[in-house]
C-alpha atoms as a PDB file:
ATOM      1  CA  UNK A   1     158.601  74.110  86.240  1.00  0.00           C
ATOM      2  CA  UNK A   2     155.059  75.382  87.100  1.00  0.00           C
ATOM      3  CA  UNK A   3     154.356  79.022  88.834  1.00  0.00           C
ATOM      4  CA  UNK A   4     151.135  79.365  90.087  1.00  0.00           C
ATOM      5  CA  UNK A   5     150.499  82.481  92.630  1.00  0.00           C
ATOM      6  CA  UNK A   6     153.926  83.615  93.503  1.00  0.00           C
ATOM      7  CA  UNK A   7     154.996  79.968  94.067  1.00  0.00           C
ATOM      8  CA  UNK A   8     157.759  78.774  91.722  1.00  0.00           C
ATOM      9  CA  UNK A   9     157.462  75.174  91.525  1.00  0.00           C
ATOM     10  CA  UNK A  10     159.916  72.449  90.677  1.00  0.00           C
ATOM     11  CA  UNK A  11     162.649  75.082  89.074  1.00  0.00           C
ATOM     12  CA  UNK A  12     165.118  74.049  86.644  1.00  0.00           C
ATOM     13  CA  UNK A  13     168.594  74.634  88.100  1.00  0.00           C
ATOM     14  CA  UNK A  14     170.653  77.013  88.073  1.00  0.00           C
ATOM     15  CA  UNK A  15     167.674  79.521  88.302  1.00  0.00           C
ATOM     16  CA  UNK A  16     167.259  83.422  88.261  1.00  0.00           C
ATOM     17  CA  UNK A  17     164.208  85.169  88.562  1.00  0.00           C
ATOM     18  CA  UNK A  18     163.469  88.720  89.062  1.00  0.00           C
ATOM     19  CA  UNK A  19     161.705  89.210  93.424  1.00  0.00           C
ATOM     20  CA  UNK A  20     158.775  90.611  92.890  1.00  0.00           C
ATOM     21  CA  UNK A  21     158.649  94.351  94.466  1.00  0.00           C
ATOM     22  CA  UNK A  22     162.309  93.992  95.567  1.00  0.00           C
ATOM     23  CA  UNK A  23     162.635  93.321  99.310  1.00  0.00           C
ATOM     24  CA  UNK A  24     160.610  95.632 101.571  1.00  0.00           C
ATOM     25  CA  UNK A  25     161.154  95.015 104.969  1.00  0.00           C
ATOM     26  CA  UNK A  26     159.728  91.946 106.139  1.00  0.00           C
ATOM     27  CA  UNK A  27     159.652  90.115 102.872  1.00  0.00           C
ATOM     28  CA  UNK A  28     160.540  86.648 103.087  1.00  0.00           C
ATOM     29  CA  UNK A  29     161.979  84.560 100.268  1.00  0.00           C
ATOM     30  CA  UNK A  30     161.071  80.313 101.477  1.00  0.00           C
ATOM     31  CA  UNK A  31     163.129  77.995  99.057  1.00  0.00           C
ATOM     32  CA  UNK A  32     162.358  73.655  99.762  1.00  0.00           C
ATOM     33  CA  UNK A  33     164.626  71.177  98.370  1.00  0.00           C
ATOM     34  CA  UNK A  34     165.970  68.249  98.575  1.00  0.00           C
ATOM     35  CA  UNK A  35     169.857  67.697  98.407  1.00  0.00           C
ATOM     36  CA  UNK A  36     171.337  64.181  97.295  1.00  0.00           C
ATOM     37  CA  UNK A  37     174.024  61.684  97.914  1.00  0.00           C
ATOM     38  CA  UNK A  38     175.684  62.780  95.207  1.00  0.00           C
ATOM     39  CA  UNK A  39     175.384  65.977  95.691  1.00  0.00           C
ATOM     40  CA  UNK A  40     178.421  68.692  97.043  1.00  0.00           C
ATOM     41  CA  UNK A  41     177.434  72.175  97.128  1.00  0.00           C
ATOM     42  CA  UNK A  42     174.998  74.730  96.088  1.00  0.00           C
ATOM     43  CA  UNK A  43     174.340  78.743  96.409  1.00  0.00           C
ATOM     44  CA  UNK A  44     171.233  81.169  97.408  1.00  0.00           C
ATOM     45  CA  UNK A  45     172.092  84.472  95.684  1.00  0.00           C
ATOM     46  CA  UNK A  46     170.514  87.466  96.367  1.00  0.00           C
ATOM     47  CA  UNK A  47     171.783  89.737  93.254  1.00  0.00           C
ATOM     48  CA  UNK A  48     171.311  92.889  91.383  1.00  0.00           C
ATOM     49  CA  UNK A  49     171.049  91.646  88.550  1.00  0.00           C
ATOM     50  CA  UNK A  50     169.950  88.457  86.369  1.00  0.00           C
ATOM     51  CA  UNK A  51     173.014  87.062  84.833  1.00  0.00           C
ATOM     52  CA  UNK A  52     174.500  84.058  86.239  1.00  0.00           C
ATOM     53  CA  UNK A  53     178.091  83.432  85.455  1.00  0.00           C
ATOM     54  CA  UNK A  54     179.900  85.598  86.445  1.00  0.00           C
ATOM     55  CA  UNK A  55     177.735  86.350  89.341  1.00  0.00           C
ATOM     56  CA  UNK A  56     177.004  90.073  89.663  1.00  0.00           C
ATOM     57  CA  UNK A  57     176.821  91.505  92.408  1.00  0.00           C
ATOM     58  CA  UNK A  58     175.521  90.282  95.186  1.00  0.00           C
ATOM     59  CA  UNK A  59     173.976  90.603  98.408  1.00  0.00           C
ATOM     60  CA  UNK A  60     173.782  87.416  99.927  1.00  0.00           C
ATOM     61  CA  UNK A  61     175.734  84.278  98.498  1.00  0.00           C
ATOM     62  CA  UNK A  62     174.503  81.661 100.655  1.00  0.00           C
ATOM     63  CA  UNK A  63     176.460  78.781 100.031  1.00  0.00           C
ATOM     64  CA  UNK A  64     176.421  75.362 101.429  1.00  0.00           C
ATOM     65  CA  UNK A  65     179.221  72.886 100.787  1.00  0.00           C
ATOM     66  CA  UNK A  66     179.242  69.687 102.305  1.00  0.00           C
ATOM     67  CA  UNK A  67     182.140  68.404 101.367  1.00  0.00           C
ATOM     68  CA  UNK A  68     183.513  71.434 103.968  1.00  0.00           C
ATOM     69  CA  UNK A  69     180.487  70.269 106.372  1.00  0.00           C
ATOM     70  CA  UNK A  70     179.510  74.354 106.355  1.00  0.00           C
ATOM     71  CA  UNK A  71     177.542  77.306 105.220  1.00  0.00           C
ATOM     72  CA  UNK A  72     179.370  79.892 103.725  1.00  0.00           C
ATOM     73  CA  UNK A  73     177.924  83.581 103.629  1.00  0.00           C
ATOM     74  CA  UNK A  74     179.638  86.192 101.744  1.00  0.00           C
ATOM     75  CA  UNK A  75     179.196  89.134  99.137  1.00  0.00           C
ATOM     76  CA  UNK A  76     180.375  90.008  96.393  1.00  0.00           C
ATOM     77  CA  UNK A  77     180.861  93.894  94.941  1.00  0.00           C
ATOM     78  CA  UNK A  78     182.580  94.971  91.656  1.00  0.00           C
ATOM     79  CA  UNK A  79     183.695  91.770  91.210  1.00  0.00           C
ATOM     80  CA  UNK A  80     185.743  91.686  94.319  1.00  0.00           C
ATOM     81  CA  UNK A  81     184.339  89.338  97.326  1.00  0.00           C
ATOM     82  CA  UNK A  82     183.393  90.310 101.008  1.00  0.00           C
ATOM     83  CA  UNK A  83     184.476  88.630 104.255  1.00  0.00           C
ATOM     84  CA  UNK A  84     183.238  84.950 104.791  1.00  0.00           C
ATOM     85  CA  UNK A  85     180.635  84.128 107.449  1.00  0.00           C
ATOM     86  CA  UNK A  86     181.180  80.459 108.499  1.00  0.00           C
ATOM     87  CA  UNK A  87     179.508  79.941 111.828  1.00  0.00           C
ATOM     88  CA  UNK A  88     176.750  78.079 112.558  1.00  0.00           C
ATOM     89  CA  UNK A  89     177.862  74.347 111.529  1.00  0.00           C
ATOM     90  CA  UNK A  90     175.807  72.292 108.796  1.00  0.00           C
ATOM     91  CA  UNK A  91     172.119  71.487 109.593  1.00  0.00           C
ATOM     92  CA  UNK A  92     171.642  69.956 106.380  1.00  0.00           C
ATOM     93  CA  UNK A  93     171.484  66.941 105.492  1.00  0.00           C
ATOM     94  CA  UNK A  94     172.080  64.745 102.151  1.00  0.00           C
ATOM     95  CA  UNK A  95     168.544  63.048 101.354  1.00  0.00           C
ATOM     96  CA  UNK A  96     166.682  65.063 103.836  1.00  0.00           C
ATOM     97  CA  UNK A  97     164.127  67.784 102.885  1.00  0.00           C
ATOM     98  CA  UNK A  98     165.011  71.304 104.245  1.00  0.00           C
ATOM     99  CA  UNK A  99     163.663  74.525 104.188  1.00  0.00           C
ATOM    100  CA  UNK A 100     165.265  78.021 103.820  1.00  0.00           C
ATOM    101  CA  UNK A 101     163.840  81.071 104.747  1.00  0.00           C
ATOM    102  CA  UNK A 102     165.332  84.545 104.516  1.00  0.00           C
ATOM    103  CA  UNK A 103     164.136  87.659 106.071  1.00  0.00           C
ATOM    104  CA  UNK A 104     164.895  90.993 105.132  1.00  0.00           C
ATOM    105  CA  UNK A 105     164.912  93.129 107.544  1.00  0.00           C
ATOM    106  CA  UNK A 106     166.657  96.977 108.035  1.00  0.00           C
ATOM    107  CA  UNK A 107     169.421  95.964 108.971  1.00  0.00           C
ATOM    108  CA  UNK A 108     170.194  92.161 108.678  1.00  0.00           C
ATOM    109  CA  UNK A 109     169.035  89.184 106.596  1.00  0.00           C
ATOM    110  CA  UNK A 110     167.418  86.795 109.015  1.00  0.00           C
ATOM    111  CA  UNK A 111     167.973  82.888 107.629  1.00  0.00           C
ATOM    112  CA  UNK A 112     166.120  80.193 109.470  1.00  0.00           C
ATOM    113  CA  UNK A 113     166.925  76.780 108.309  1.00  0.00           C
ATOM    114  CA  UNK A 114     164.064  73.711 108.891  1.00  0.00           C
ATOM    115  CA  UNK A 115     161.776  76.318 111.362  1.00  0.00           C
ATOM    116  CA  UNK A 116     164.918  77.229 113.300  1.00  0.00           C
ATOM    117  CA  UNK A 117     167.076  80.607 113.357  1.00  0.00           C
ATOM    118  CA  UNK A 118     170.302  79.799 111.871  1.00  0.00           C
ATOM    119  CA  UNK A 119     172.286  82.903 111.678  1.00  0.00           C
ATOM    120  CA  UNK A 120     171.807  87.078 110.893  1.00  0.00           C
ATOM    121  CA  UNK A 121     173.823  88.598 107.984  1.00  0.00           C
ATOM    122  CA  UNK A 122     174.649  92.282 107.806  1.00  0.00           C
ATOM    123  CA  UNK A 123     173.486  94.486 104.742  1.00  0.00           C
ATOM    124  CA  UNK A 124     176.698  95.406 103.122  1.00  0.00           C
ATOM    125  CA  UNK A 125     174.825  96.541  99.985  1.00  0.00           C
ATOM    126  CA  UNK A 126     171.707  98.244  99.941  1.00  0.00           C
ATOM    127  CA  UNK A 127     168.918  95.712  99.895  1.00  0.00           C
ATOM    128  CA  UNK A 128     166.811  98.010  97.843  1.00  0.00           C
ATOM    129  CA  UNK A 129     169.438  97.591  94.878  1.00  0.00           C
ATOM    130  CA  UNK A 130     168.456  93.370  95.149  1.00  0.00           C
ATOM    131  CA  UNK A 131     166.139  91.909  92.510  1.00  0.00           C
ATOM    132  CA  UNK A 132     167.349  88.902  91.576  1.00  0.00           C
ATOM    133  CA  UNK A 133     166.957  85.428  93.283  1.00  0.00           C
ATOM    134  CA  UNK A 134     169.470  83.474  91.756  1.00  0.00           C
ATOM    135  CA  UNK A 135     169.864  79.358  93.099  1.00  0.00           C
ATOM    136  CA  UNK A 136     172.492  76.946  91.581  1.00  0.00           C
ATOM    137  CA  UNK A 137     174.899  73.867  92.088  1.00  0.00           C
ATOM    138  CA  UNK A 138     173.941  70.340  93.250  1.00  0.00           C
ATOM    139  CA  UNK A 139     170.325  70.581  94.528  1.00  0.00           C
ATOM    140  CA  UNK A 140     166.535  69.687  93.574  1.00  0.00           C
ATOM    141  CA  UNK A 141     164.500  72.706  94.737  1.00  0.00           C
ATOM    142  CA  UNK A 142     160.913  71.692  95.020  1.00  0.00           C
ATOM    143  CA  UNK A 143     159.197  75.061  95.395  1.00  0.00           C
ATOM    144  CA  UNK A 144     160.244  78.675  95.841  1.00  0.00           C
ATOM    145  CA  UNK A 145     157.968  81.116  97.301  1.00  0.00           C
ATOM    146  CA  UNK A 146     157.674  85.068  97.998  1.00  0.00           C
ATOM    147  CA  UNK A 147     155.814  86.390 100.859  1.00  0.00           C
ATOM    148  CA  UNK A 148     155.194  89.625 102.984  1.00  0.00           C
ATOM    149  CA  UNK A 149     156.524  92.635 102.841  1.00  0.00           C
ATOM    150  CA  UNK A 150     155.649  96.464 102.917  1.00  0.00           C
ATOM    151  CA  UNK A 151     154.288  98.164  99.892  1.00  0.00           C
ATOM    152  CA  UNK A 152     157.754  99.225  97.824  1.00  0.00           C
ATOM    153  CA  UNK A 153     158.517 103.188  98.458  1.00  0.00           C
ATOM    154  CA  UNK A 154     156.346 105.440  95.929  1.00  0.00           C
ATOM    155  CA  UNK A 155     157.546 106.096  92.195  1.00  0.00           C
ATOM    156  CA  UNK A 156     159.628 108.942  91.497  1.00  0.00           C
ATOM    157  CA  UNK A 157     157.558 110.326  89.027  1.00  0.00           C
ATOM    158  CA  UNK A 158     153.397 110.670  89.809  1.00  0.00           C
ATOM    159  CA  UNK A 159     152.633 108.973  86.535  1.00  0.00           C
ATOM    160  CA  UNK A 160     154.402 106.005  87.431  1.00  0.00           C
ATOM    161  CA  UNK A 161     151.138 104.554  89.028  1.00  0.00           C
ATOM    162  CA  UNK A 162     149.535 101.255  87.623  1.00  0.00           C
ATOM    163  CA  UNK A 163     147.775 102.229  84.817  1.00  0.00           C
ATOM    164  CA  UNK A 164     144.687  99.207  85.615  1.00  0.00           C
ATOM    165  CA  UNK A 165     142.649  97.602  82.175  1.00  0.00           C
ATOM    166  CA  UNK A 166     143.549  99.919  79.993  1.00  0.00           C
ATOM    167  CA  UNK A 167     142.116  99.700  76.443  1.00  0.00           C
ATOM    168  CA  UNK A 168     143.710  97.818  73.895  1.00  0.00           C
ATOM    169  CA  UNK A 169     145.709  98.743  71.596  1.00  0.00           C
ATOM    170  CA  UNK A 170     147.258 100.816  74.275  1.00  0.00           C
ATOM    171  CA  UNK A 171     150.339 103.455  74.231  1.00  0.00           C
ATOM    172  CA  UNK A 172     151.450 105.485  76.893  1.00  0.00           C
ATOM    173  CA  UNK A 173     154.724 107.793  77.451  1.00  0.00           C
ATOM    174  CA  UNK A 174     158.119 106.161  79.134  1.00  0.00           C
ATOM    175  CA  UNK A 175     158.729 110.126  81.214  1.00  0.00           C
ATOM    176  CA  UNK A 176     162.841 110.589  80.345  1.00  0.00           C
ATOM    177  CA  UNK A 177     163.053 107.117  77.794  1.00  0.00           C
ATOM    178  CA  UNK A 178     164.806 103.907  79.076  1.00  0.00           C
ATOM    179  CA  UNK A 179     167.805 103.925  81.160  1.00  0.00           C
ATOM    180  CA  UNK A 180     169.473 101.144  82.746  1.00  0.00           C
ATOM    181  CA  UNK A 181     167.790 100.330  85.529  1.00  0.00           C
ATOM    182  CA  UNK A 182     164.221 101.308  84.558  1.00  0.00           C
ATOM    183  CA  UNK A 183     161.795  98.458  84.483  1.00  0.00           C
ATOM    184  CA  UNK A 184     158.294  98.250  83.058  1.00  0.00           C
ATOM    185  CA  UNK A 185     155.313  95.821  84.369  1.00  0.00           C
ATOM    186  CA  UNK A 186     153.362  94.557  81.557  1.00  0.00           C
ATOM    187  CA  UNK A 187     149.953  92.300  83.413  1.00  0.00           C
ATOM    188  CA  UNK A 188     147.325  91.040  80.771  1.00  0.00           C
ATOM    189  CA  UNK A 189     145.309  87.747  79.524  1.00  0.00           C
ATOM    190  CA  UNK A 190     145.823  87.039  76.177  1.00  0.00           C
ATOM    191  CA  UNK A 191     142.303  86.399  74.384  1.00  0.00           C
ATOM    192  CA  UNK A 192     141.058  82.673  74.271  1.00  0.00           C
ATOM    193  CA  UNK A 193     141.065  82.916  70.218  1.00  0.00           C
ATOM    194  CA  UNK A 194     144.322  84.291  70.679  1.00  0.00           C
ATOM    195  CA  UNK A 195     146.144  84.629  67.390  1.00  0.00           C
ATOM    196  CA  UNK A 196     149.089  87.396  68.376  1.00  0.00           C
ATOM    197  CA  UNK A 197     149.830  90.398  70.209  1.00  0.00           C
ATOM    198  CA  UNK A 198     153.070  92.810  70.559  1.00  0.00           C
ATOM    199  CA  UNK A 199     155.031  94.955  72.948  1.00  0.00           C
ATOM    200  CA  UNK A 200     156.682  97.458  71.200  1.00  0.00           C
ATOM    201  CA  UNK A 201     159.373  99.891  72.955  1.00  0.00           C
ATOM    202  CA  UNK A 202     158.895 102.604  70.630  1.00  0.00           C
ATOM    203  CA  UNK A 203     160.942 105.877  69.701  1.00  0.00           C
ATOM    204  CA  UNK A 204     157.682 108.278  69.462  1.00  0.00           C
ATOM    205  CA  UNK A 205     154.046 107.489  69.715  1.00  0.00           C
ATOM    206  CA  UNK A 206     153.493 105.886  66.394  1.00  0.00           C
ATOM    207  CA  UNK A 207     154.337 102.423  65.295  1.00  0.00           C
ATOM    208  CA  UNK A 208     155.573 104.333  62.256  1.00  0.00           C
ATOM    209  CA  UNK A 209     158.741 105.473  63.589  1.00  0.00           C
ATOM    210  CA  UNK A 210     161.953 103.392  65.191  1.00  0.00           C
ATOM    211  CA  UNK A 211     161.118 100.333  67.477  1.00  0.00           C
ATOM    212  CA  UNK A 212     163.858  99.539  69.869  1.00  0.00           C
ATOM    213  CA  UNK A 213     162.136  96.403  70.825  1.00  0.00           C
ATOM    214  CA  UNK A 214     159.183  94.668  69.020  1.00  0.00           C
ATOM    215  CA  UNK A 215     158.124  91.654  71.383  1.00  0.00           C
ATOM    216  CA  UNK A 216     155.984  89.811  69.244  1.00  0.00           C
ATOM    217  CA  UNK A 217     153.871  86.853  70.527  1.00  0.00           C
ATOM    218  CA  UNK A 218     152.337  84.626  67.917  1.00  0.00           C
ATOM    219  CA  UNK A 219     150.118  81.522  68.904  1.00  0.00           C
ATOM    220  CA  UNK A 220     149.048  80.819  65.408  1.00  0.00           C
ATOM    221  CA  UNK A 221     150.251  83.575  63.225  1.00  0.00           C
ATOM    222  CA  UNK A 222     152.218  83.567  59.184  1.00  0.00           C
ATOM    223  CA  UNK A 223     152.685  79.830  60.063  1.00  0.00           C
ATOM    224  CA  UNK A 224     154.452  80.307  63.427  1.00  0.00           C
ATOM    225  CA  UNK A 225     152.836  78.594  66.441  1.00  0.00           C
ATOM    226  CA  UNK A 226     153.369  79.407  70.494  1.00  0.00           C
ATOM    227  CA  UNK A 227     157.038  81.691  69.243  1.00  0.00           C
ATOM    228  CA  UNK A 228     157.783  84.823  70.182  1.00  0.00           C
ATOM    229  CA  UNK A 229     159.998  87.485  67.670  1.00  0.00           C
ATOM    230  CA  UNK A 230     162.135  89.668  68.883  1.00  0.00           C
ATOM    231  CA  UNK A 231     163.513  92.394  66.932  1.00  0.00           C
ATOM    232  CA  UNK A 232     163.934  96.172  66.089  1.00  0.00           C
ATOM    233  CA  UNK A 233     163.070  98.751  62.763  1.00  0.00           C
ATOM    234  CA  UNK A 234     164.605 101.653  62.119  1.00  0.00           C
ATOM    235  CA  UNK A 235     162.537 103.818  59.645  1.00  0.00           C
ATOM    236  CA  UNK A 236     160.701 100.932  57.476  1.00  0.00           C
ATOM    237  CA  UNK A 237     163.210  98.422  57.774  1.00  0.00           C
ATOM    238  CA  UNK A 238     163.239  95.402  60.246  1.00  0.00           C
ATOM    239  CA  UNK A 239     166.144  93.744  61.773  1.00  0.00           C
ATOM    240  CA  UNK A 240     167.195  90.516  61.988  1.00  0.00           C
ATOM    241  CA  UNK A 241     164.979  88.605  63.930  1.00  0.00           C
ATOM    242  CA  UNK A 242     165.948  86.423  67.025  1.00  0.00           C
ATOM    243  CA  UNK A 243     163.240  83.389  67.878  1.00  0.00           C
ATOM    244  CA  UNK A 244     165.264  81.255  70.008  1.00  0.00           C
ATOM    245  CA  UNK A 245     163.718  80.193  73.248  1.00  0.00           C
ATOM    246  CA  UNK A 246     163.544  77.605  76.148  1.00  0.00           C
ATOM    247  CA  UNK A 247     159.874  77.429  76.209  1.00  0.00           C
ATOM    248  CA  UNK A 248     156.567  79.315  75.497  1.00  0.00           C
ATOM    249  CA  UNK A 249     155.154  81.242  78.820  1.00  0.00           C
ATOM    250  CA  UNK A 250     152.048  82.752  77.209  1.00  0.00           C
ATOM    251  CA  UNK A 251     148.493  80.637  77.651  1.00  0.00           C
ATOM    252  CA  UNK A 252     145.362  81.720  75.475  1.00  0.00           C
ATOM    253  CA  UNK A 253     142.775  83.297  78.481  1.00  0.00           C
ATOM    254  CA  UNK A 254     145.506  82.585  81.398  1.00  0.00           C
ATOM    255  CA  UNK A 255     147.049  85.815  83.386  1.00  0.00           C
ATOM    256  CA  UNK A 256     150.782  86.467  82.472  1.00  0.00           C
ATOM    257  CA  UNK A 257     153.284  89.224  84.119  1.00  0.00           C
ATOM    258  CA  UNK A 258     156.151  90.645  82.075  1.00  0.00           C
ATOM    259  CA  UNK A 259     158.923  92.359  83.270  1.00  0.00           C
ATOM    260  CA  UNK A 260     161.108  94.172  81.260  1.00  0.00           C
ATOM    261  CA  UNK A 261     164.325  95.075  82.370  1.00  0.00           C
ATOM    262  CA  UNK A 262     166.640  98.003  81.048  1.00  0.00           C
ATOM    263  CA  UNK A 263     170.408  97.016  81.456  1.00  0.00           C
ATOM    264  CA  UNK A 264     173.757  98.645  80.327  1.00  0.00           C
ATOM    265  CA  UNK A 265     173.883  96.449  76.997  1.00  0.00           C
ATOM    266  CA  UNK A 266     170.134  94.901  77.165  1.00  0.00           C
ATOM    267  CA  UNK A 267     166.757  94.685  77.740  1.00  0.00           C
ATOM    268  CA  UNK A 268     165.940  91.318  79.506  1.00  0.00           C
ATOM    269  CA  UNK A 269     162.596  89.858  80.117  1.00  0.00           C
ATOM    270  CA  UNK A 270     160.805  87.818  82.369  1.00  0.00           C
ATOM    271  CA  UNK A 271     157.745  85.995  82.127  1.00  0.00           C
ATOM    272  CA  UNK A 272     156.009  84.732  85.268  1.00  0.00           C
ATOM    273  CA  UNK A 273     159.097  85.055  87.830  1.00  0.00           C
ATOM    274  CA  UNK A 274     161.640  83.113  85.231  1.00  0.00           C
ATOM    275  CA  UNK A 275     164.199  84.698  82.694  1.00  0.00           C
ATOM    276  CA  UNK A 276     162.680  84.522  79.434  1.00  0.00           C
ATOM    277  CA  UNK A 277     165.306  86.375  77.248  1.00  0.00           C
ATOM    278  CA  UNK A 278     167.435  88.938  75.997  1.00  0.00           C
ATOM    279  CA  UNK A 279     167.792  91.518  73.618  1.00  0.00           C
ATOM    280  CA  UNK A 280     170.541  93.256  72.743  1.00  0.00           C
ATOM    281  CA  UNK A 281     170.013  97.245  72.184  1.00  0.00           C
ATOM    282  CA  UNK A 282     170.139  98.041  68.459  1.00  0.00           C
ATOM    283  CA  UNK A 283     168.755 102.019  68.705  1.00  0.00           C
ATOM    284  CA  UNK A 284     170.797 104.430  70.969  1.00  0.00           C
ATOM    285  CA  UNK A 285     171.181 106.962  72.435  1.00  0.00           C
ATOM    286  CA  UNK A 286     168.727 104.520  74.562  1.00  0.00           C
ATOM    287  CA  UNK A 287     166.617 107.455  75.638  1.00  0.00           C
ATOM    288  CA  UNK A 288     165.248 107.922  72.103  1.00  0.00           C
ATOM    289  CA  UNK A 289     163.146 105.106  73.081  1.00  0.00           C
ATOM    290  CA  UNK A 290     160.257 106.953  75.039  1.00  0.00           C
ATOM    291  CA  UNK A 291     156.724 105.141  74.244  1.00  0.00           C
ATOM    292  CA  UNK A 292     155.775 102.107  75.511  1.00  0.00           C
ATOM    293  CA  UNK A 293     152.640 100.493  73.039  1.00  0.00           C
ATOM    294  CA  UNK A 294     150.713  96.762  73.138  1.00  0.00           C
ATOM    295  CA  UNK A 295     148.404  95.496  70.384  1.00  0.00           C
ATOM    296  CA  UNK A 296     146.929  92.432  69.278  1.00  0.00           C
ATOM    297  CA  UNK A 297     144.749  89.645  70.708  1.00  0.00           C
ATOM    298  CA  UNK A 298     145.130  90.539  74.903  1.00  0.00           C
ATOM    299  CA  UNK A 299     143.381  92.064  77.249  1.00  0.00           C
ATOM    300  CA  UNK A 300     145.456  94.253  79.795  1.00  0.00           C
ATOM    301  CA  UNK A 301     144.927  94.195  83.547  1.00  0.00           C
ATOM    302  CA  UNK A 302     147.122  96.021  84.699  1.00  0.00           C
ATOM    303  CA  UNK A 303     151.467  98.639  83.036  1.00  0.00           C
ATOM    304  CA  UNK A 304     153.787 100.399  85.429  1.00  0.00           C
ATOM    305  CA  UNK A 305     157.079 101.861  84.569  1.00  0.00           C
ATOM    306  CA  UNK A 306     159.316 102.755  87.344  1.00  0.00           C
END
């Protein structure tokens, strides 16, 4: 799997990734694969969230099964799902490239399949509430790719604004702590001589007090090499930490985006569009944890909380 530029390329499935900026009208999500002779069925999810079994919900389950020669669309809300949409027949074809591309516009997701309209499907939840892109079953997807789209609505709060290059080390106030559903944007370039650097979700302003999350990224560092620590301290002791992980997104001098996403139980993080990993809260109430704070060996281009 390579990303380069808002292209996802050659994806491991099944595959979840946070949509960058949602979906603004006109965005348009463009997934190219390649389904086999072996191969029955596979799903499109548009979701609200990153977890893949059980889906959450979801906006769009796009789901083509050829062994029923159709395209099922459906959604899916407190675990309960919608009405199916089965019209259209089966343009697809076993061994045969396609492309997929939906629209989203007010009212309607607009899915053309191979440069030809294929079908509208209603909004029955809020497209605003998407931000997951979520593709599995029996398919090689060859590139996935994010275009258009308005500017998202403006923050609720005027300090959400990217803050651009701040200084490093760098702290800055989370206005009201983390709540499920909060998300912070975390841009930089770690240094060329690179050795570590840490995101720190911090209860106060000084790396003295409780850490909810310490994200630590070591390249060379106390004999670990390209690993990232996660874990938590609660006056001057440190949890347990947690290492494990399917591969190592950071490159010394190369541009990485973060996203880190508050949920009911966990924070989950992606690096460069893909699910990186997840940490279960150890500090609550979860609002205690009010200070965002990076250090280290990076240079930052760009932090938003919203």
């Amino acid at each position: 799997m390579a990303y380069s530029g808002g292209t996802i390329v050659n994806p491991t499935i099944p595959y979840n990734c946070p949509i960058p900026r949602g979906l603004p009208n006109g965005k348009m999500i463009i997934v190219q694969g390649t389904c086999h002779h072996h191969h029955n069925n596979f799903a499109i999810n548009l979701c609200v969230s990153p977890q893949i079994s059980p889906l959450p919900d979801t906006a769009l389950h796009f789901n083509v099964r050829f062994n029923e020669n159709a395209i099922i669309r459906n959604s899916q809300q407190y675990n309960a799902w919608g009405q199916e949409e089965r019209g259209g027949g089966m343009p697809l074809r076993k061994g045969t490239p396609f492309e997929i591309i939906i629209l989203a516009d007010p009212h309607h997701y607009k899915i053309s399949i191979n440069g030809r309209h294929y079908t509208n499907f209603r909004h029955r939840i809020p497209k605003e509430s998407v931000q997951y892109l979520i593709i599995s079953g029996d398919v090689n997807i060859s590139y996935i790719k994010f275009e258009g789209g308005a500017s998202p609505a403006p923050p609720a709060y005027p300090g959400a604004q990217p803050i651009y290059n701040p200084p490093v080390p760098f702290t800055t106030n989370i206005p009201g702590g983390i709540y499920p559903g909060r998300m912070l944007y975390v841009s930089g370039i770690p240094n060329p001589n690179v050795s570590r650097f840490t995101v720190n979700l911090m209860c106060g302003p000084s790396e003295q007090g409780d850490i909810g999350l310490h994200f630590d990224v070591r390249f060379n560092y106390g004999g670990a090499y390209n690993q990232t620590i996660r874990t938590h301290k609660v006056g001057s002791t440190w949890g347990t930490e947690e290492k494990h992980q399917n591969f190592f997104p950071f490159v010394p001098n190369a541009n990485f985006d973060m996203i880190i996403l508050i949920e009911q139980a966990s924070i989950k993080i992606a690096v460069n569009n893909q699910h990186f990993c997840e940490f279960n809260h150890r500090i609550q109430p979860l609002n205690r944890i009010d200070f965002l704070n990076v250090n280290g060996d990076v240079r930052l281009t760009s932090v938003k909380i919203q």
